[in-house]
Protein backbone atom coordinates (compact mmCIF):
# COMPACT_ATOMS: atom_id res chain seq x y z
CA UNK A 1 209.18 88.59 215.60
CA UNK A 2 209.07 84.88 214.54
CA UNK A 3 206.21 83.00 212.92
CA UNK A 4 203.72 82.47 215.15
CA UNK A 5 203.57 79.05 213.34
CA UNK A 6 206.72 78.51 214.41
CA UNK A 7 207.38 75.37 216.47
CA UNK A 8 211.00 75.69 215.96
CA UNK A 9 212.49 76.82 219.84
CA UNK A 10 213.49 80.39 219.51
CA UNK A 11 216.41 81.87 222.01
CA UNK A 12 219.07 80.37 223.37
CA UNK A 13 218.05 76.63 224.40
CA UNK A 14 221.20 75.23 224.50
CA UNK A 15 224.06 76.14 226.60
CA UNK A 16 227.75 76.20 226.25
CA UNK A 17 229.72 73.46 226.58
CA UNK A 18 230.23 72.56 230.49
CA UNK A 19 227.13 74.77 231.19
CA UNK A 20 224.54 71.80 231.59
CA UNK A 21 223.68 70.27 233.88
CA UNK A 22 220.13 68.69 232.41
CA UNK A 23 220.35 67.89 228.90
CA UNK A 24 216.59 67.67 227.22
CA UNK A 25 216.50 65.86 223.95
CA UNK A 26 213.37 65.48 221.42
CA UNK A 27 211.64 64.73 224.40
CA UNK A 28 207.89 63.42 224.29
CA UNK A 29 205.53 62.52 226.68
CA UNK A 30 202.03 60.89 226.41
CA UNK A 31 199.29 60.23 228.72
CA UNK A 32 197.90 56.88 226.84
CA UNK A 33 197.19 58.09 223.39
CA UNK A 34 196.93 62.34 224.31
CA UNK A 35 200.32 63.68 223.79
CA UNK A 36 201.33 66.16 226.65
CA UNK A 37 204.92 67.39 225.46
CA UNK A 38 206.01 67.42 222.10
CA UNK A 39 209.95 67.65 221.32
CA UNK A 40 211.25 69.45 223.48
CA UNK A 41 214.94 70.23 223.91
CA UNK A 42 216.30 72.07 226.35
CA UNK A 43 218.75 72.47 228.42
CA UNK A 44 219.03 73.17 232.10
CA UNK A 45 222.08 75.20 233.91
CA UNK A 46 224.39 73.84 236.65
CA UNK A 47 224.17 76.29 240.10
CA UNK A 48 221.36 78.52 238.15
CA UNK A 49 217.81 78.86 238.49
CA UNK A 50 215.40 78.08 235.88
CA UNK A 51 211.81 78.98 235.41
CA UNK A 52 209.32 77.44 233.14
CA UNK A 53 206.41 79.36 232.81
CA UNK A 54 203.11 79.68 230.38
CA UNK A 55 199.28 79.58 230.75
CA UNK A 56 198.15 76.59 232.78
CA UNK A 57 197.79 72.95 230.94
CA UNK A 58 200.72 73.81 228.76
CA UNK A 59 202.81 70.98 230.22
CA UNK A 60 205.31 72.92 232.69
CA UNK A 61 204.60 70.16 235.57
CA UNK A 62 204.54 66.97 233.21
CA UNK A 63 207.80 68.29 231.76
CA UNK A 64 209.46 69.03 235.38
CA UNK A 65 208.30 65.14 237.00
CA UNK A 66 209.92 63.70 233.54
CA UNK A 67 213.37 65.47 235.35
CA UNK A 68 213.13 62.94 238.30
CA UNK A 69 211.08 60.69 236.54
CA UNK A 70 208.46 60.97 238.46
CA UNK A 71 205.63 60.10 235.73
CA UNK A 72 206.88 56.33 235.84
CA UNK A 73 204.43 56.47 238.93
CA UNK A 74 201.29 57.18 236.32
CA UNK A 75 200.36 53.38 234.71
CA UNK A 76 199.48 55.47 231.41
CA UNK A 77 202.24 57.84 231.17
CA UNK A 78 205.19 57.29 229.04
CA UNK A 79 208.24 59.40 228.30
CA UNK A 80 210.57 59.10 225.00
CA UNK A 81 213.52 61.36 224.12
CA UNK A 82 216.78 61.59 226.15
CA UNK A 83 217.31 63.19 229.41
CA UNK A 84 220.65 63.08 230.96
CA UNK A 85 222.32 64.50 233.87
CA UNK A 86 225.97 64.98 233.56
CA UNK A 87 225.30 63.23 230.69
CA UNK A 88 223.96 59.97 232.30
CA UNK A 89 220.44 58.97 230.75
CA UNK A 90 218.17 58.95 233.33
CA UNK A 91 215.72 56.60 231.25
CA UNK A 92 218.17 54.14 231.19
CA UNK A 93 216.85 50.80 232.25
CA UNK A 94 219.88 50.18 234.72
CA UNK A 95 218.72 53.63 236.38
CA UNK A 96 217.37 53.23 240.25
CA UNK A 97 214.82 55.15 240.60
CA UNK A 98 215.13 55.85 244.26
CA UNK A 99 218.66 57.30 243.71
CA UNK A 100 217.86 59.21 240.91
CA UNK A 101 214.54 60.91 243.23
CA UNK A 102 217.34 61.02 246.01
CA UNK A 103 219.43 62.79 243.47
CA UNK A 104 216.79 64.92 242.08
CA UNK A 105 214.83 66.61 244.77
CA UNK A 106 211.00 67.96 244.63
CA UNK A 107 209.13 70.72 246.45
CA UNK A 108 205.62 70.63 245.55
CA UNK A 109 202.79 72.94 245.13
CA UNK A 110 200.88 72.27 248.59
CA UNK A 111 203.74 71.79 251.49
CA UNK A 112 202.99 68.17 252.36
CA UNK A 113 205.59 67.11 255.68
CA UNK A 114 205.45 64.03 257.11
CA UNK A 115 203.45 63.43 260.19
CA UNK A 116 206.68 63.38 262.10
CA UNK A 117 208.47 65.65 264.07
CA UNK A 118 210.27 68.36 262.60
CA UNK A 119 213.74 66.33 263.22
CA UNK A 120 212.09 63.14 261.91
CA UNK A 121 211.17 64.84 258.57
CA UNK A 122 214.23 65.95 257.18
CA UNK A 123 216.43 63.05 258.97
CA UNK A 124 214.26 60.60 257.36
CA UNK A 125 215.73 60.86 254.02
CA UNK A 126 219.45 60.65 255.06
CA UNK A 127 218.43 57.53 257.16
CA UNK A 128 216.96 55.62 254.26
CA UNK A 129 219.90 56.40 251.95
CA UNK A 130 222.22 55.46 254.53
CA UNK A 131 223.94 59.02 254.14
CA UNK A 132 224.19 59.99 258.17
CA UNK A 133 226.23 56.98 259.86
CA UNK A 134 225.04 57.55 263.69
CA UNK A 135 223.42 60.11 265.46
CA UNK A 136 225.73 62.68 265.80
CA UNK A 137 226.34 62.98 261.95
CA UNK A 138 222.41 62.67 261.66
CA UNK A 139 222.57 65.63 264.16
CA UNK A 140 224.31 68.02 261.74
CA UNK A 141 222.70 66.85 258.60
CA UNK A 142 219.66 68.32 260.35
CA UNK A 143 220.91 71.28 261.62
CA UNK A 144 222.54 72.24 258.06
CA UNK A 145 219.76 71.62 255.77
CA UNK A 146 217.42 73.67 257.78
CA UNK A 147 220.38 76.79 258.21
CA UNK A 148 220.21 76.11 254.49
CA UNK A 149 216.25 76.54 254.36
CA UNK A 150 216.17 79.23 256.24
CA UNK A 151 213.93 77.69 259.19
CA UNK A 152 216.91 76.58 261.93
CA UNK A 153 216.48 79.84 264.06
CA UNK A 154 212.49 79.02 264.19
CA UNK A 155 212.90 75.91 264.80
CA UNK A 156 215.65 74.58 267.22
CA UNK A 157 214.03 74.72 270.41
CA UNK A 158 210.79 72.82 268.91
CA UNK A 159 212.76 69.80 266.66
CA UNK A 160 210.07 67.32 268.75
CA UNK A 161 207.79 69.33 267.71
CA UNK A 162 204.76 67.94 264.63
CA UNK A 163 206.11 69.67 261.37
CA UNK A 164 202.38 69.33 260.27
CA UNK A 165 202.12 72.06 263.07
CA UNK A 166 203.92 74.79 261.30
CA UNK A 167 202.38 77.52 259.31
CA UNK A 168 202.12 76.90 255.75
CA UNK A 169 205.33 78.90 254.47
CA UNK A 170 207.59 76.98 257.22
CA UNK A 171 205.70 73.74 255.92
CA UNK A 172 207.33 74.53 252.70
CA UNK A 173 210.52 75.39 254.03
CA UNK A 174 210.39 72.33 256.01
CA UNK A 175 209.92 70.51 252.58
CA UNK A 176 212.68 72.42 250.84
CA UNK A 177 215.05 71.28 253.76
CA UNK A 178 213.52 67.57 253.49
CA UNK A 179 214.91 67.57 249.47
CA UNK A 180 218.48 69.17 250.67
CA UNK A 181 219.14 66.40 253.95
CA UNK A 182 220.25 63.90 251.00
CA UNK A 183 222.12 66.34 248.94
CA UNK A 184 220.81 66.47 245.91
CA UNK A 185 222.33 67.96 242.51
CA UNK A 186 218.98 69.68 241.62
CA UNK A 187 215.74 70.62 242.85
CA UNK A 188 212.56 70.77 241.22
CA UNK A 189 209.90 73.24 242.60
CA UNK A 190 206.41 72.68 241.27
CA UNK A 191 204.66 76.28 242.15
CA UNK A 192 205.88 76.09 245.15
CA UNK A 193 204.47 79.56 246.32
CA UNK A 194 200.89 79.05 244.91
CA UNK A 195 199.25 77.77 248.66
CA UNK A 196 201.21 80.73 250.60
CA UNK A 197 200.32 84.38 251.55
CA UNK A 198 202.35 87.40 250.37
CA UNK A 199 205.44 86.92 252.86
CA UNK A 200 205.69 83.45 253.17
CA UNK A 201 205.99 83.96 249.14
CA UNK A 202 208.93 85.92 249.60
CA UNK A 203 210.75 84.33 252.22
CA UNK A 204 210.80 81.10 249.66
CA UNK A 205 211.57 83.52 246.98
CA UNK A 206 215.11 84.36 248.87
CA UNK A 207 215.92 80.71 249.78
CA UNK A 208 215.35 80.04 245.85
CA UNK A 209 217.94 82.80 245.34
CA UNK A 210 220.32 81.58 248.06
CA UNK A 211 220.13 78.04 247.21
CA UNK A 212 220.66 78.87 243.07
CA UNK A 213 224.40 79.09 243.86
CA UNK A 214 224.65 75.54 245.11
CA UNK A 215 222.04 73.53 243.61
CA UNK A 216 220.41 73.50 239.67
CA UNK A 217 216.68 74.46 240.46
CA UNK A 218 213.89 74.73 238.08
CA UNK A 219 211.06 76.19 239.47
CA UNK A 220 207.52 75.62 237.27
CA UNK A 221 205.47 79.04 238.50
CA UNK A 222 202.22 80.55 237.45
CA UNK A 223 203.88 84.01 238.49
CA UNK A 224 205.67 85.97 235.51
CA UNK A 225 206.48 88.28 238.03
CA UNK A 226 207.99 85.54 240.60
CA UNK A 227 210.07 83.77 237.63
CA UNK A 228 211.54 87.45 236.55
CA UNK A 229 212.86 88.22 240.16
CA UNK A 230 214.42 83.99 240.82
CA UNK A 231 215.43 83.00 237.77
CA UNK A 232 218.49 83.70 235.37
CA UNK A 233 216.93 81.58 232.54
CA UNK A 234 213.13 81.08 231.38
CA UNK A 235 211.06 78.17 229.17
CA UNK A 236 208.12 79.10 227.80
CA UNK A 237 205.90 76.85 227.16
CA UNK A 238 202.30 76.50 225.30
CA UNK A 239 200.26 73.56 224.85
CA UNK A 240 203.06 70.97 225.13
CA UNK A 241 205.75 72.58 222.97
CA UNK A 242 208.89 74.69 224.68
CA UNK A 243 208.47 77.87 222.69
CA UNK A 244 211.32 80.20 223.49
CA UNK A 245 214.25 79.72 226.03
CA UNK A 246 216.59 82.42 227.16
CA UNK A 247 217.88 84.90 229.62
CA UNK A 248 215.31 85.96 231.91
CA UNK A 249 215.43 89.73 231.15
CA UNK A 250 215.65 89.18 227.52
CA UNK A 251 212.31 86.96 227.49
CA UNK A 252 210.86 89.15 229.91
CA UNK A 253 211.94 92.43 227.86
CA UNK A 254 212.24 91.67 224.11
CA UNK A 255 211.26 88.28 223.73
CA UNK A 256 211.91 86.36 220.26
CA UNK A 257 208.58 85.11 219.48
CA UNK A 258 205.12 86.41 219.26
CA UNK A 259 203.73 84.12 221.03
CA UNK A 260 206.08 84.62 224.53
CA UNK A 261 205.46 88.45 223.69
CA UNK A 262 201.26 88.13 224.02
CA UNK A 263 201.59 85.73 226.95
CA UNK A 264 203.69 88.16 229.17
CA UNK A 265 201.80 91.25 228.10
CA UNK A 266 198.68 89.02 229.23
CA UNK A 267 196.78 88.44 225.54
CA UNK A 268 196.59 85.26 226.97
CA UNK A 269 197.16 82.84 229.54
C-alpha cells in the first residue's frame, strides 16, 4: 500500500494514446480564496463510463461542472490547469460556451424538465442550436433520443403531455434524452440516481450502460456499489485531490492506496 501521505495519483490515470477523450491537466479550482481541487490530472475515456466517487465535499461535482465549464456561472469560482477535449482547450478564451454545454451534456442530481411538454423538452435544444431544419427532422430527433433513453414506448401517445407530470425516474430519463437531442460527445451525470426509488435507480443504471458505447459519460455517485456495476474506470477523490484512478474492479478489489482501501471498506466517508 502507498503512503497515506501520498498526494502523488496512484493507478492508472492516464490512458493510452487515442484512448482520451478528456484530458485533465494540473487542474485547480478555487471558490474565492478556499481551494476546492488541487492538481488534478486525469484522464477521461472515449465510449466508456467513468465514475468519480469519495465521501461527500471531496470535490467530485466541482471537478465534473469544470468538464462543461459550468463553474464560469459562480462570480467567485475560478478554474486553472488545462482541460481539453480531443485536445481542444476548453478554457480557451475563443471557446463558446453554449457550444461547448451543447457539446458536453449534464444530467443532474434532482430531474429538473422544463415546464413544457414532453416533445417541447427535448426538441428545445435541437431548435436553439439550429440542429433539426423543419419539423419532420425535429420529429425524429425526438423520437431517437427518447428510443435512446429508454422512455419512447411510455411516452408516444402522451408527447403533449407536461414532462413535469412524469414520475421522478422518467423525469430523469426525460433529462437524459434532453442532453442526447443535440448530440453531444459526453455526458456528465451529477448523482443522478440520488432523488429516485430502487427501480427507477436501475432502469437509469441500464441506460448508463447502453449509452457508455456511444457517448464518454462520467457519472459523480455517492453509491460504491452503483459506480462498481456502470463504470469501467473509477476517480477517487478526497478533500480536493484525485487519489487513485483505475479499472473499476481493480479499485474496487485491490486498490493501490490506503486511503481508496478504508473508504470502500467504509473507515470513512
Amino acid at each position: 500500500m502507498a503512503d497515506t501521505k501520498t498526494t502523488e495519483t496512484v493507478g492508472r490515470p492516464f490512458l493510452e494514446e487515442g484512448e482520451a477523450k478528456i484530458k485533465c491537466r494540473d487542474v485547480n479550482i478555487f471558490y474565492g480564496e478556499k481551494q476546492a481541487i488541487t492538481k488534478v490530472s486525469v484522464d477521461i475515456g472515449a465510449h466508456e463510463v467513468t465514475a468519480f466517487i469519495g465521501p461527500s465535499g471531496c470535490g467530485k461535482s466541482t471537478f465534473i461542472r469544470a468538464i462543461n465549464r459550468m463553474n464560469d456561472t459562480i462570480s467567485i469560482c475560478r478554474t486553472k490547469g488545462s482541460i481539453t477535449i480531443d485536445d481542444e482547450e476548453i478554457y480557451d478564451p475563443h471557446v463558446d460556451t453554449v457550444e461547448l454545454r451543447a457539446r458536453v451534456g449534464m444530467v443532474f442530481q434532482k430531474p429538473n424538465p422544463f415546464p413544457k411538454s414532453i416533445y417541447n423538452n427535448v426538441a428545445y435544444g435541437p431548435r436553439i442550436h439550429g440542429i433539426a431544419q423543419n419539423k419532420g427532422e425535429l420529429d425524429v430527433i425526438v423520437q431517437t433520443s427518447l428510443e435512446k433513453a429508454g422512455l419512447w414506448s411510455e411516452v408516444k401517445d402522451n408527447l403533449n403531455h407536461l414532462g413535469t407530470a412524469l414520475s421522478g425516474g422518467q423525469q430523469q430519463r426525460l433529462c437524459i434524452a434532453r442532453a442526447i437531442a443535440v448530440q453531444p460527445d459526453i455526458i456528465l451525470m451529477d448523482e443522478p440516481c440520488s432523488a429516485l426509488d430502487p427501480i427507477a435507480t436501475a432502469r437509469i443504471e441500464e441506460l448508463i450502460d447502453e449509452l457508455g458505447s456511444q457517448f464518454s459519460i462520467v457519472i459523480v455517485t455517492h453509491s460504491m456499489q452503483q459506480a462498481a456495476r456502470v463504470s469501467r474506470r473509477t476517480a477517487f477523490f478526497h478533500l480536493g485531490k484525485l487519489i487513485e484512478c483505475d479499472e473499476t474492479e481493480k479499485v474496487f478489489t485491490t486498490p493501490s492506496h490506503k486511503l481508496t482501501e478504508d473508504y470502500i471498506t467504509g473507515r470513512f466517508g
